[in-house]
N, C-alpha and C. Protein backbone atom coordinates (compact mmCIF):
# COMPACT_ATOMS: atom_id res chain seq x y z
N UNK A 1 -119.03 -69.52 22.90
CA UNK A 1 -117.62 -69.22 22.77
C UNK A 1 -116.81 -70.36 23.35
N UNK A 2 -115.39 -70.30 22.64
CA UNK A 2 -114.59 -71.35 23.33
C UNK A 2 -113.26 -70.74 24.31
N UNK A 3 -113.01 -70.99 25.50
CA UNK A 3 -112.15 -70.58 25.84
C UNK A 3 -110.32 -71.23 25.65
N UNK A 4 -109.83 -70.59 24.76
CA UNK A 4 -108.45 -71.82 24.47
C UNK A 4 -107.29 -71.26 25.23
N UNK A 5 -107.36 -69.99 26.44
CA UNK A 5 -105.92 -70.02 26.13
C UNK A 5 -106.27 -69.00 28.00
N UNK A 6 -106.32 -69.72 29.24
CA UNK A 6 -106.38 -68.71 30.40
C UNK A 6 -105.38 -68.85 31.35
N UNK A 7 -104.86 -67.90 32.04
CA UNK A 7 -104.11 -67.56 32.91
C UNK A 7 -104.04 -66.68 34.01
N UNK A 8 -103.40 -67.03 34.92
CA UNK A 8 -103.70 -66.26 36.25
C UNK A 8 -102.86 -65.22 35.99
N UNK A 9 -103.18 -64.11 36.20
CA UNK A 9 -102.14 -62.68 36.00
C UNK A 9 -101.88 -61.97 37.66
N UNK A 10 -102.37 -61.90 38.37
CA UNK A 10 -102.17 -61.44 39.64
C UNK A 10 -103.26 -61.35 40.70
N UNK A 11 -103.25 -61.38 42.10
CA UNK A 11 -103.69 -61.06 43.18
C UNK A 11 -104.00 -59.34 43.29
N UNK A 12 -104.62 -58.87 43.30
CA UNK A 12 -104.65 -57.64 43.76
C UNK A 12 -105.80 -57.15 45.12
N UNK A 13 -104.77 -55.46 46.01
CA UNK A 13 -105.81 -55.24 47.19
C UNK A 13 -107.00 -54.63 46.28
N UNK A 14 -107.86 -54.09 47.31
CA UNK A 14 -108.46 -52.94 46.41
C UNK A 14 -107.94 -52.13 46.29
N UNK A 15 -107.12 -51.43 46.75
CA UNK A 15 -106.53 -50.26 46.16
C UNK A 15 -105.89 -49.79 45.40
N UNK A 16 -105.71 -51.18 44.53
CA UNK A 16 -105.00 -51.25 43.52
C UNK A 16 -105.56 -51.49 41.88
N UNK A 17 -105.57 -50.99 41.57
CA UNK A 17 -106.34 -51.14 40.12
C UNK A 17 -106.24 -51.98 38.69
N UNK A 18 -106.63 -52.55 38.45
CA UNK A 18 -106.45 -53.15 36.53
C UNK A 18 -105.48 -51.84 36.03
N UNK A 19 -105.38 -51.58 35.20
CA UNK A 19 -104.42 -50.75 34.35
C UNK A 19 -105.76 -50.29 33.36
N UNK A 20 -106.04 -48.78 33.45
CA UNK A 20 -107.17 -48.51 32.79
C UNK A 20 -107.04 -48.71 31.15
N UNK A 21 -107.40 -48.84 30.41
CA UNK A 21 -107.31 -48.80 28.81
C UNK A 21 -107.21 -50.17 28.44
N UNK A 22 -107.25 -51.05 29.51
CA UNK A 22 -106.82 -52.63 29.04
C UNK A 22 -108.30 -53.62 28.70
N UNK A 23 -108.08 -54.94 29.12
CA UNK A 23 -109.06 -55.57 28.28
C UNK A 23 -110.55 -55.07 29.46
N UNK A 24 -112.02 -55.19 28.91
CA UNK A 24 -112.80 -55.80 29.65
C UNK A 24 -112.66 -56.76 30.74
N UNK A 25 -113.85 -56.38 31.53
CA UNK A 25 -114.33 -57.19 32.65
C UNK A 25 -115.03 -57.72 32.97
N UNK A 26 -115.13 -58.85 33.64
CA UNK A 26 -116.26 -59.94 34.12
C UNK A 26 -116.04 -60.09 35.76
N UNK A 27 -117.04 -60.04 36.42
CA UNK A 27 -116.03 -60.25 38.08
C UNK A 27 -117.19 -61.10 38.17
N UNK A 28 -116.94 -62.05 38.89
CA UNK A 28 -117.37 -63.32 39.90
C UNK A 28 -117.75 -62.64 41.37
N UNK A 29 -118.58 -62.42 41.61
CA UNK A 29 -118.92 -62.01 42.83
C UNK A 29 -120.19 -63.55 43.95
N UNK A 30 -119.57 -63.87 45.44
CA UNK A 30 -120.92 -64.39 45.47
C UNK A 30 -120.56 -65.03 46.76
N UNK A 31 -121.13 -65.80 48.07
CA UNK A 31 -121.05 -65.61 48.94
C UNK A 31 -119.84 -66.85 49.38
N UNK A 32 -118.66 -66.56 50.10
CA UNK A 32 -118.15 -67.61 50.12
C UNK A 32 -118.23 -69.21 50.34
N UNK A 33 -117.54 -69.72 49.78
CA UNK A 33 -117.93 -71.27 49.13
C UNK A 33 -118.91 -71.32 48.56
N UNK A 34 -119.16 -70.51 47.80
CA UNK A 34 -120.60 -70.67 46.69
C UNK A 34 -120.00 -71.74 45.42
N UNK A 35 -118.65 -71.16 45.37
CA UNK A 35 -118.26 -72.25 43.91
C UNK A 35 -117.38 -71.14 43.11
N UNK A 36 -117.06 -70.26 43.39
CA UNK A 36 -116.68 -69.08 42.35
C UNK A 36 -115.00 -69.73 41.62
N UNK A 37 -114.43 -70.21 42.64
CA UNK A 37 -113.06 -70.88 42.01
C UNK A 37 -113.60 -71.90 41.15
N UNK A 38 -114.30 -72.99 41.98
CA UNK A 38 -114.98 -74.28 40.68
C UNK A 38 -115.60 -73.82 39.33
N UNK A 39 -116.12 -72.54 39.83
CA UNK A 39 -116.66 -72.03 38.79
C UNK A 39 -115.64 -71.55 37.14
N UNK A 40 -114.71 -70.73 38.02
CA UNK A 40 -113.86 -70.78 36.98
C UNK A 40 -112.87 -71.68 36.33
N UNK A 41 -112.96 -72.47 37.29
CA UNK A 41 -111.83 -73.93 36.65
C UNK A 41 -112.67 -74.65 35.68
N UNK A 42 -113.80 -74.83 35.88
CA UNK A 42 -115.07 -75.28 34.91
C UNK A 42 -115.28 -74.70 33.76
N UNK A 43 -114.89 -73.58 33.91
CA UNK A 43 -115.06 -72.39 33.19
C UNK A 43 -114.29 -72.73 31.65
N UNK A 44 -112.73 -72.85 32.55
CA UNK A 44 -111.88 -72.42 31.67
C UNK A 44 -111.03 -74.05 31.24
N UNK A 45 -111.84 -75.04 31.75
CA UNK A 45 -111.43 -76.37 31.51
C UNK A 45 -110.28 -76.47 31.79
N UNK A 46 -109.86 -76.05 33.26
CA UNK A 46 -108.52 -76.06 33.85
C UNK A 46 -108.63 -76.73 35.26
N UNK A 47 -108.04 -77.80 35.73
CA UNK A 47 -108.49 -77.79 37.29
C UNK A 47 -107.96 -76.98 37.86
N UNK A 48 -106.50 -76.36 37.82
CA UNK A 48 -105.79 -75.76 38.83
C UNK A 48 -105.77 -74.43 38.62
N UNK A 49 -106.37 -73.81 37.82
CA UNK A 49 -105.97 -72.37 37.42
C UNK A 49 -106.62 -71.67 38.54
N UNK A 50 -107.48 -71.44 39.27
CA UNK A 50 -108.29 -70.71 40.31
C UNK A 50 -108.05 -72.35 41.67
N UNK A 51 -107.37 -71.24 42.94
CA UNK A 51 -107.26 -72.22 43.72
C UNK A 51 -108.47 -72.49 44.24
N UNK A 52 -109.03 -73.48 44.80
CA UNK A 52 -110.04 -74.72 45.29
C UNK A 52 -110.19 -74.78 46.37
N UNK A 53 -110.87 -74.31 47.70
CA UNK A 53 -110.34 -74.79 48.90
C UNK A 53 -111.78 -75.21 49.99
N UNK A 54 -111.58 -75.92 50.85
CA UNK A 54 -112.98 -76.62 51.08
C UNK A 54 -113.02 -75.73 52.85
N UNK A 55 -112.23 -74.44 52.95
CA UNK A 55 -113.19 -73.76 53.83
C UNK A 55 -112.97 -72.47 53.69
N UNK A 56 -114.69 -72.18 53.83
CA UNK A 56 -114.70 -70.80 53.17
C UNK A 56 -113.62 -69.60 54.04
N UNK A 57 -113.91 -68.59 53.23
CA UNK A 57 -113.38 -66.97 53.30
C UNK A 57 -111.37 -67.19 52.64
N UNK A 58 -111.36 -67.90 51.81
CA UNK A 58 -110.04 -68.48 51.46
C UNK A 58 -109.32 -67.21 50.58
N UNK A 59 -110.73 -66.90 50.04
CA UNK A 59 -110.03 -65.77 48.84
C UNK A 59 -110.19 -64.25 49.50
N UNK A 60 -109.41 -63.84 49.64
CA UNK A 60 -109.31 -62.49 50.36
C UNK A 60 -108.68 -61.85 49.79
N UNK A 61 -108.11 -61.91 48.21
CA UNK A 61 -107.56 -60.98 47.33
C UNK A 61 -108.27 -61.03 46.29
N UNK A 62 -108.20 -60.03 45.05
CA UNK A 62 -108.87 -59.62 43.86
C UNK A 62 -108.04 -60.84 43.30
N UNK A 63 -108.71 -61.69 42.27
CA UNK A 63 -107.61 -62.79 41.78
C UNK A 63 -108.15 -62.08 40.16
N UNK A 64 -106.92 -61.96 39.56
CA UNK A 64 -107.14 -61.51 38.04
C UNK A 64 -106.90 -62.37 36.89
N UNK A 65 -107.96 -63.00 35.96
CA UNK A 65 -107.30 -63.83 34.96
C UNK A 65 -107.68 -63.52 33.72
N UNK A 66 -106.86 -63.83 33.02
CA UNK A 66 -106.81 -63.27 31.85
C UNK A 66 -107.49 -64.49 30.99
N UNK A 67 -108.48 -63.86 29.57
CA UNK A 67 -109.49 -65.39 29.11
C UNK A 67 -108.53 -64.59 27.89
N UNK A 68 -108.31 -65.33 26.85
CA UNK A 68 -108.53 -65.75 25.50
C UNK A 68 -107.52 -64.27 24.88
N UNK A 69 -106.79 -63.84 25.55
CA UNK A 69 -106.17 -62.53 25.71
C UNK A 69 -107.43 -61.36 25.31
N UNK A 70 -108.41 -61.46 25.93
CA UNK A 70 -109.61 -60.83 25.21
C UNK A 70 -110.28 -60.11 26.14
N UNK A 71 -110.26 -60.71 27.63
CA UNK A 71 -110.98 -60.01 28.72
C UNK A 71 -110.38 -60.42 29.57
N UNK A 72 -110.77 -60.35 31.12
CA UNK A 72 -110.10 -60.59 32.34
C UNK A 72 -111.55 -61.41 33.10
N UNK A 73 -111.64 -62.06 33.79
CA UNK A 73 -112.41 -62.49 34.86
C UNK A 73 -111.87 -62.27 36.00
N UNK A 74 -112.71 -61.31 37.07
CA UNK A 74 -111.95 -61.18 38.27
C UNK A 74 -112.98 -61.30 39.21
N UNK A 75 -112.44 -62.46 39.90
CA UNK A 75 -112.77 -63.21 41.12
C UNK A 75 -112.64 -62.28 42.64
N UNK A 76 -113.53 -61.73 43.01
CA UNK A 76 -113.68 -60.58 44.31
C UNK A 76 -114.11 -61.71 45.75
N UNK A 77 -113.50 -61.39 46.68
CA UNK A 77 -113.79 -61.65 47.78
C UNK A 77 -115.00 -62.46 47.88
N UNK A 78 -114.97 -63.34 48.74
CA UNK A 78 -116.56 -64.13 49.35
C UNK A 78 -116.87 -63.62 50.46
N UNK A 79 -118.24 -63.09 50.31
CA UNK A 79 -118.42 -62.33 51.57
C UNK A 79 -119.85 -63.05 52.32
N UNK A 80 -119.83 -62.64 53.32
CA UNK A 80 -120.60 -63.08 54.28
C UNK A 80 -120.53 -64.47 55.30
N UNK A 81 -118.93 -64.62 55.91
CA UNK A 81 -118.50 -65.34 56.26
C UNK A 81 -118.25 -65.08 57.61
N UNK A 82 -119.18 -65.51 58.23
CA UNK A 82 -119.43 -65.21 59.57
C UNK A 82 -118.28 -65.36 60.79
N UNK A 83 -117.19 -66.56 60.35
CA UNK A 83 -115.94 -66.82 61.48
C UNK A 83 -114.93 -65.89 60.96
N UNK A 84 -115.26 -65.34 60.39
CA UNK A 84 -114.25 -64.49 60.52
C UNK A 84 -114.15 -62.59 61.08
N UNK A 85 -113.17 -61.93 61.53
CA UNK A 85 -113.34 -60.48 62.49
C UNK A 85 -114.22 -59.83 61.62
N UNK A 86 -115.10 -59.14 62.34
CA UNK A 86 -116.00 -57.87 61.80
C UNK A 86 -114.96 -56.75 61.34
N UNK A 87 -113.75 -56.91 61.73
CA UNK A 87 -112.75 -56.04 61.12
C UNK A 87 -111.92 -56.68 59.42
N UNK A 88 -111.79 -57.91 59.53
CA UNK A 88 -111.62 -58.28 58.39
C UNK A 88 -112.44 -58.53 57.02
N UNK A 89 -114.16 -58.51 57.83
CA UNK A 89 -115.24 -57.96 57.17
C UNK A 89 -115.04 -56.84 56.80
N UNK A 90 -114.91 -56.32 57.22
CA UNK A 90 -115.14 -54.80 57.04
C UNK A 90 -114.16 -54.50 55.70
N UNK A 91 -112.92 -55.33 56.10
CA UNK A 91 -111.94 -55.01 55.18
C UNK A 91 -111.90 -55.65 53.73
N UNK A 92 -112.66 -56.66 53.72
CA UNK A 92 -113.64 -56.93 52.41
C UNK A 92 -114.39 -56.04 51.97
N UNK A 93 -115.31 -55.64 52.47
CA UNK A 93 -116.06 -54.58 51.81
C UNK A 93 -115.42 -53.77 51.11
N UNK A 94 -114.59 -53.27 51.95
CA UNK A 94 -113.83 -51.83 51.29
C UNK A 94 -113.46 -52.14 50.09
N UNK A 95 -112.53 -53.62 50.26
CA UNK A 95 -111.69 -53.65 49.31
C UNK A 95 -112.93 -54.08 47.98
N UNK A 96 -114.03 -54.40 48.21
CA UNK A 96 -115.15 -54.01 46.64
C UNK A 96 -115.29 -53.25 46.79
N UNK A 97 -115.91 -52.53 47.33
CA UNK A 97 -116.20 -51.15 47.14
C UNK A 97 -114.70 -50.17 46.23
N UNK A 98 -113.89 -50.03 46.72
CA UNK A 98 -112.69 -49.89 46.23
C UNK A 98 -112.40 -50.16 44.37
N UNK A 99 -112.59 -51.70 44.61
CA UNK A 99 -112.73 -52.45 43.24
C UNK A 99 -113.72 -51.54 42.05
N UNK A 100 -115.20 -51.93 42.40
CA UNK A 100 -116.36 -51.49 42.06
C UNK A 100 -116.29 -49.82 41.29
N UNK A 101 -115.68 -48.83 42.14
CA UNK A 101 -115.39 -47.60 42.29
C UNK A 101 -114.55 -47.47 41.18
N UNK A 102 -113.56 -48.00 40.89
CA UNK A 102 -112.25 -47.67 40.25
C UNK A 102 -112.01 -48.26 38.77
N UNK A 103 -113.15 -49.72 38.32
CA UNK A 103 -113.35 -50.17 37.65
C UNK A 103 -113.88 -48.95 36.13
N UNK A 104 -112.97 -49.10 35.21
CA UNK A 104 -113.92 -48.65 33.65
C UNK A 104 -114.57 -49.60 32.97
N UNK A 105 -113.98 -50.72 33.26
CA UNK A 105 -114.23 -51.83 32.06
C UNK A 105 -115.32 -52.74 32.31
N UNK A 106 -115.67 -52.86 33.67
CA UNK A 106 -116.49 -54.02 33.76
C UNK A 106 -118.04 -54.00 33.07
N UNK A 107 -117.86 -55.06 32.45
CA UNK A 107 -119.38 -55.17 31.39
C UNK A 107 -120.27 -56.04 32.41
N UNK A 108 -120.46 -56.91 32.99
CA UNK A 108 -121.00 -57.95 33.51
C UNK A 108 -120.53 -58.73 35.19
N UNK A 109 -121.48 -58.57 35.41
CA UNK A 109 -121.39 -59.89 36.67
C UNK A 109 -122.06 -61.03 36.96
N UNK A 110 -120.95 -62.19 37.30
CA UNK A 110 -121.97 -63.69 37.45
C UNK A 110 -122.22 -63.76 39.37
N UNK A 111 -123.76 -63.34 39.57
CA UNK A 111 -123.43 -63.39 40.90
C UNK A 111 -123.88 -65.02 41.00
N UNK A 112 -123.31 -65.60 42.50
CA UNK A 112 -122.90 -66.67 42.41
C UNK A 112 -124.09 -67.05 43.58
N UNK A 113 -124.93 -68.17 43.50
CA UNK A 113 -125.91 -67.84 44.57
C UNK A 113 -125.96 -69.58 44.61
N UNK A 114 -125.92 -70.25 46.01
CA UNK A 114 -126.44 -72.13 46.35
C UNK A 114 -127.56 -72.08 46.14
N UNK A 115 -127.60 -73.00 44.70
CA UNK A 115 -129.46 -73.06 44.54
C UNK A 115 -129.65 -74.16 45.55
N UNK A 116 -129.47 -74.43 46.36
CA UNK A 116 -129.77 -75.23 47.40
C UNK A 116 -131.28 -74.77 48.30
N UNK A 117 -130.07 -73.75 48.58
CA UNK A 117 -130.78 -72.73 49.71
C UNK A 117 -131.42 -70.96 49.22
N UNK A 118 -132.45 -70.77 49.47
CA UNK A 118 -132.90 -69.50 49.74
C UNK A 118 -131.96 -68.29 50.09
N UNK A 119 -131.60 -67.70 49.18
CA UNK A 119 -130.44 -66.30 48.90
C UNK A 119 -130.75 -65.88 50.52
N UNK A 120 -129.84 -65.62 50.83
CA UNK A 120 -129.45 -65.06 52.60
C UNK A 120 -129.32 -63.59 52.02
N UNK A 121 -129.53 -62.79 53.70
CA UNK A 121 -129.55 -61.46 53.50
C UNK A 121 -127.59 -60.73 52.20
N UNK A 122 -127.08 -61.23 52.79
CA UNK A 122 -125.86 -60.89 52.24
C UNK A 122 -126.01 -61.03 50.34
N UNK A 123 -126.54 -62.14 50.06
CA UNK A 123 -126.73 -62.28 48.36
C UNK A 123 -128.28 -61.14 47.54
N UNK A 124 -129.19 -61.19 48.69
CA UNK A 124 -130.17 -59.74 48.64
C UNK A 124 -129.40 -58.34 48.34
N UNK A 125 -128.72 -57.97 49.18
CA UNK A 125 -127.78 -57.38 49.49
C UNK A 125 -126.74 -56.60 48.31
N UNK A 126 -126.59 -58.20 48.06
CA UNK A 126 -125.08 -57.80 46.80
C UNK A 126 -126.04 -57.67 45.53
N UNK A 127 -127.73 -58.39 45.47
CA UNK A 127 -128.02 -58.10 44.06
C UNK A 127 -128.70 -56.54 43.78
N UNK A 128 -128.95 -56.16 44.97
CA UNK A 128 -129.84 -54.83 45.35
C UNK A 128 -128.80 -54.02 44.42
N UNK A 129 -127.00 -53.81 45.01
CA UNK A 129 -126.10 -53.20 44.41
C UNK A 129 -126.08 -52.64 43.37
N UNK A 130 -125.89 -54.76 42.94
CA UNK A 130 -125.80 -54.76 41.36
C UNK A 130 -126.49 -53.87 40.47
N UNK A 131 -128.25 -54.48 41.26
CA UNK A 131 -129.16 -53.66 40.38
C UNK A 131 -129.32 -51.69 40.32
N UNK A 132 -129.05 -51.52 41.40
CA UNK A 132 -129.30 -50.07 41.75
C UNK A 132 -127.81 -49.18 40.96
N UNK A 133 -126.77 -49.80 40.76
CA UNK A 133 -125.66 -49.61 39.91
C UNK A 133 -125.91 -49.76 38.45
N UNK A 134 -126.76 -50.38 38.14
CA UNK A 134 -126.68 -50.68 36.81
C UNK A 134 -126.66 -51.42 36.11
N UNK A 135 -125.24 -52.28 36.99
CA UNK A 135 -124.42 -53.38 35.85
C UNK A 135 -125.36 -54.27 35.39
N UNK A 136 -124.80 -55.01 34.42
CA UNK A 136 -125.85 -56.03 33.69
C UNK A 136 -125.24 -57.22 34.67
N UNK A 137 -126.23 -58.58 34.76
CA UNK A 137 -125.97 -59.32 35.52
C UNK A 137 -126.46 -60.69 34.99
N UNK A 138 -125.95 -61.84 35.38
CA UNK A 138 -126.24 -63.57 35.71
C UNK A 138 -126.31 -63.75 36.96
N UNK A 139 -127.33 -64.34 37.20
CA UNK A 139 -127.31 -64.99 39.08
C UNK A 139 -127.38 -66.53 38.11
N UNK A 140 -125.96 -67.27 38.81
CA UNK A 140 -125.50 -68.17 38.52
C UNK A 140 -125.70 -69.39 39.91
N UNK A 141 -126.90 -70.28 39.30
CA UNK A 141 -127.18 -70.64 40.58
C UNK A 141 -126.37 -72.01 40.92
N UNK A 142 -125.40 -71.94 41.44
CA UNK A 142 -124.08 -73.26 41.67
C UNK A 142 -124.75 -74.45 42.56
N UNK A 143 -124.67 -75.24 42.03
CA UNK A 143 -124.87 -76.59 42.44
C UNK A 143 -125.69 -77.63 42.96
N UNK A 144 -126.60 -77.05 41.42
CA UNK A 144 -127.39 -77.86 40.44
C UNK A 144 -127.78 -79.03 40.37
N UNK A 145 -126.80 -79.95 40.47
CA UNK A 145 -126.51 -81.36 40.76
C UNK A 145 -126.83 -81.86 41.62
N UNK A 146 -127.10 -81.12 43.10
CA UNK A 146 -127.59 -81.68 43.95
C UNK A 146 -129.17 -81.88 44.22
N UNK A 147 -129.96 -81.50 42.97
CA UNK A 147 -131.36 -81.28 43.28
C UNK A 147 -131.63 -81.69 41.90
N UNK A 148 -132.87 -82.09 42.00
CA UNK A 148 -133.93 -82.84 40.61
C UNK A 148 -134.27 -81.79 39.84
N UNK A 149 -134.91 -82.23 38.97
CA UNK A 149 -135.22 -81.06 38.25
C UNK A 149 -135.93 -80.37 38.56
N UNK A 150 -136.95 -80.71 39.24
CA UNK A 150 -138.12 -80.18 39.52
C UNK A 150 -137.89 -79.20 40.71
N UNK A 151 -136.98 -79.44 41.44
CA UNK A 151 -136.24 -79.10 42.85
C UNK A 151 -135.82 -77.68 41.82
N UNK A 152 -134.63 -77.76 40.98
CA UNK A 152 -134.10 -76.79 40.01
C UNK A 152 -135.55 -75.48 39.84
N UNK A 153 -136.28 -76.16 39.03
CA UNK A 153 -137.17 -75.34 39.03
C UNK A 153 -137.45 -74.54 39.80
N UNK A 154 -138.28 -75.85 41.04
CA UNK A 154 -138.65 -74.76 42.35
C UNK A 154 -137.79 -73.72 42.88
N UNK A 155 -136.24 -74.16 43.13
CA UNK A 155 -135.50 -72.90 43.60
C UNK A 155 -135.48 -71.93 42.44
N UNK A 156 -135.31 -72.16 41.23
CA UNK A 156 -134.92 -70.67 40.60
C UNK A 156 -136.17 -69.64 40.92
N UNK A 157 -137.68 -69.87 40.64
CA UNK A 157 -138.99 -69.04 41.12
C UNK A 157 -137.97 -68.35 42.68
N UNK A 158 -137.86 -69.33 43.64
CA UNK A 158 -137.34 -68.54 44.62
C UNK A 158 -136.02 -67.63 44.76
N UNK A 159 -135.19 -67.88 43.91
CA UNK A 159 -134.41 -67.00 43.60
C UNK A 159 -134.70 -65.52 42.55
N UNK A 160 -135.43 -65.90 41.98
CA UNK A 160 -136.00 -64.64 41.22
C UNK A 160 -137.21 -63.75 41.99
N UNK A 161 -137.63 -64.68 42.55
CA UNK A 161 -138.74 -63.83 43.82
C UNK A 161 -137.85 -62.86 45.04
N UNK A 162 -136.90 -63.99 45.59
CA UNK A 162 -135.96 -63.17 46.45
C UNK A 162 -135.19 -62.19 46.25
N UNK A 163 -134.15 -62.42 44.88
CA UNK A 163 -133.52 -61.59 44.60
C UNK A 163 -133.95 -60.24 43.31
N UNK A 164 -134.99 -60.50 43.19
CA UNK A 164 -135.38 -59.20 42.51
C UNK A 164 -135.37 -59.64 40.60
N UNK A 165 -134.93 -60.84 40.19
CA UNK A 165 -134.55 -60.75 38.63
C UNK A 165 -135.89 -61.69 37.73
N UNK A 166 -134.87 -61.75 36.35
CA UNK A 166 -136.15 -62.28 35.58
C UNK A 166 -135.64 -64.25 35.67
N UNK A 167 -136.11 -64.83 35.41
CA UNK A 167 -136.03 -66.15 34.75
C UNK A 167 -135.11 -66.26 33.88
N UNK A 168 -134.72 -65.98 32.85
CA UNK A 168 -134.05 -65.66 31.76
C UNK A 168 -132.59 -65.04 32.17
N UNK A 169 -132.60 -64.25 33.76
CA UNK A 169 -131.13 -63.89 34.16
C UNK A 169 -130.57 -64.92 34.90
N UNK A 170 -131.34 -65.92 35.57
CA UNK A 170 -130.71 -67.30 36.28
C UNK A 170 -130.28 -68.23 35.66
N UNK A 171 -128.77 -68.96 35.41
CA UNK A 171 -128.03 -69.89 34.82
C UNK A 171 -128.08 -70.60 36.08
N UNK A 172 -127.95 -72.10 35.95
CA UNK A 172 -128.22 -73.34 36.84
C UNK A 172 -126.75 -73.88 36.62
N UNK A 173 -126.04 -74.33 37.45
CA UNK A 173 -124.65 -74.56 37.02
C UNK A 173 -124.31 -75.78 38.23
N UNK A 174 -123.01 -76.10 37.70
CA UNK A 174 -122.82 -77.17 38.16
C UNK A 174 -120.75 -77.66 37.93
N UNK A 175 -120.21 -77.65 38.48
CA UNK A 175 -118.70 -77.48 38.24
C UNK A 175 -119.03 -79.25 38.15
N UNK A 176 -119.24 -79.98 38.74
CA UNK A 176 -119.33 -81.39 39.17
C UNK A 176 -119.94 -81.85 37.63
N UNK A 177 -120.73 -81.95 37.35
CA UNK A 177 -121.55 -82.15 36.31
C UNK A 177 -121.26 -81.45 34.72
N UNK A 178 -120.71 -80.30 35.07
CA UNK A 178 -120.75 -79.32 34.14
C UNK A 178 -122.15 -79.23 33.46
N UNK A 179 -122.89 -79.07 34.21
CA UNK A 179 -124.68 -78.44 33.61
C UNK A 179 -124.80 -76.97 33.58
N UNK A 180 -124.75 -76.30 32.28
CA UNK A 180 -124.94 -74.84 32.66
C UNK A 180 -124.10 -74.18 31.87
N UNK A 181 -122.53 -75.18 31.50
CA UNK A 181 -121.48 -74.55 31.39
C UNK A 181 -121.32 -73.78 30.01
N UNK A 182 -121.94 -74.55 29.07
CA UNK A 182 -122.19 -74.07 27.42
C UNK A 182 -123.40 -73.01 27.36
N UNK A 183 -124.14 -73.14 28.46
CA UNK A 183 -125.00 -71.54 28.15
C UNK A 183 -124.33 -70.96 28.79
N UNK A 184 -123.57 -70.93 29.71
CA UNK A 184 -123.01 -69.67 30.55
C UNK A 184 -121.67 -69.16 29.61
N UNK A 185 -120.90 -70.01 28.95
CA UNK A 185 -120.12 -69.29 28.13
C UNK A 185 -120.98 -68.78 26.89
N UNK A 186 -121.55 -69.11 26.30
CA UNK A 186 -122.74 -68.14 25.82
C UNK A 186 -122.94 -67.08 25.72
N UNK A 187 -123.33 -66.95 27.35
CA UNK A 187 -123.80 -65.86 27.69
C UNK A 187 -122.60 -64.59 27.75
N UNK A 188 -121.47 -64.91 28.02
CA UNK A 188 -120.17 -64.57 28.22
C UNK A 188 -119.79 -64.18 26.81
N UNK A 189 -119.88 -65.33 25.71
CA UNK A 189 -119.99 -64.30 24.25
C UNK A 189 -120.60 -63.40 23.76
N UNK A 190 -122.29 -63.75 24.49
CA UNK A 190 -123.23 -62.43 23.94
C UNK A 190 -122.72 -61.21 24.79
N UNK A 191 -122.13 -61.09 26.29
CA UNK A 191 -121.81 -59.72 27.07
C UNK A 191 -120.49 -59.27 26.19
N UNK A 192 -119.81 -60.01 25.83
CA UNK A 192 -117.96 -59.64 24.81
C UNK A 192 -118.76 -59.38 23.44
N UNK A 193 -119.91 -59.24 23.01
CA UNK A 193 -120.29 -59.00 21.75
C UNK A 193 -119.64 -59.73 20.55
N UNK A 194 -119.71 -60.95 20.77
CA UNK A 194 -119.09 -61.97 19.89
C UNK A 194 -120.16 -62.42 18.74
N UNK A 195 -119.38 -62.90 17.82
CA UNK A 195 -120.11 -62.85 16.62
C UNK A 195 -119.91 -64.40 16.29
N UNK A 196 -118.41 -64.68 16.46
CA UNK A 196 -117.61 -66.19 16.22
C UNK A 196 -117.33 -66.62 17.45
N UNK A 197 -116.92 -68.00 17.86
CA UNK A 197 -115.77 -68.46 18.82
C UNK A 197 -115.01 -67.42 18.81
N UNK A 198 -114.37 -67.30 20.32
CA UNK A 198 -112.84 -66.31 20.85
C UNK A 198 -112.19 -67.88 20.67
């Protein structure tokens, strides 16, 4: 698929909802500074549309954008960010949980995982969710670029060992490079049941 036409539509708490009957959903879920903003600026061949910021726990609101007037991508909290209060933790959670709860539309999630490093308890955690919920999923492994191929390789086995999935659910990605980016919108046409370009 091609994306021609995205925009930021609003910030939201959790307690506040999409407007039920409206487009589909995609949410970005994944541990802060994983890449989830790069991700979508990459995404949507925009630099500025999803703000950028080089220290984590930045996003602390539901950010809502609208793709191709066709679906929404919504960008949820980065969690597992240790400098910040166990009370403002806390108040992340809710506010997915909240999200998660209240959602009709959501078809898919790209969880967002540093193929660098070995998924930490918190990305175990969020895929256990995923899986025990249902949703269909991508573990989108961000930043790709920094490792050989062979490196690539080796981490995805460990990401599919750790986090519970198949081979075939791990996308290798890369905002820097853009490696990843034409199967992951892809994949984004096959979850919207696309037939043509949006």
């Amino acid at each position: 698929m091609r994306i021609k036409r995205a925009e930021f539509i609003t910030s939201l708490t959790g307690g506040q909802h999409i407007p039920s009957g409206e487009l589909p959903q995609i949410a970005v879920v994944g541990k802060s500074n994983v890449g989830k903003s790069s991700l979508i600026n990459c995404l949507c061949n925009q630099n500025k549309l999803a703000r950028v910021s080089g220290e984590p726990g930045k996003t602390r609101l539901i950010n809502l954008y609208r793709i191709n007037d066709a679906f929404y991508l919504v960008d949820l909290p980065g969690y597992g960010y240790a400098r910040v209060s166990r009370g403002m933790q806390e108040d992340w959670g809710r506010m997915m949980d909240s999200y998660f709860a209240g959602t009709q539309s959501l078809l898919h999630i790209l969880h967002l995982v540093d193929m660098r490093h070995e998924p930490g308890a918190n990305d175990v955690q969020m895929q256990a969710w995923i899986q025990h919920n249902g949703v269909p999923c991508t573990v989108v492994a961000t930043k790709c670029d920094k490792l050989s191929r062979a490196q690539q390789q080796k981490a995805a086995l460990v990401l599919c060992r750790t986090l519970g999935v198949q081979p075939w659910d791990v996308q290798p990605f890369s905002s820097v490079t853009r490696a990843g980016r034409e199967e992951l919108l892809a994949r984004v046409g096959q979850v919207l049941g696309e037939e043509a370009e949006a």
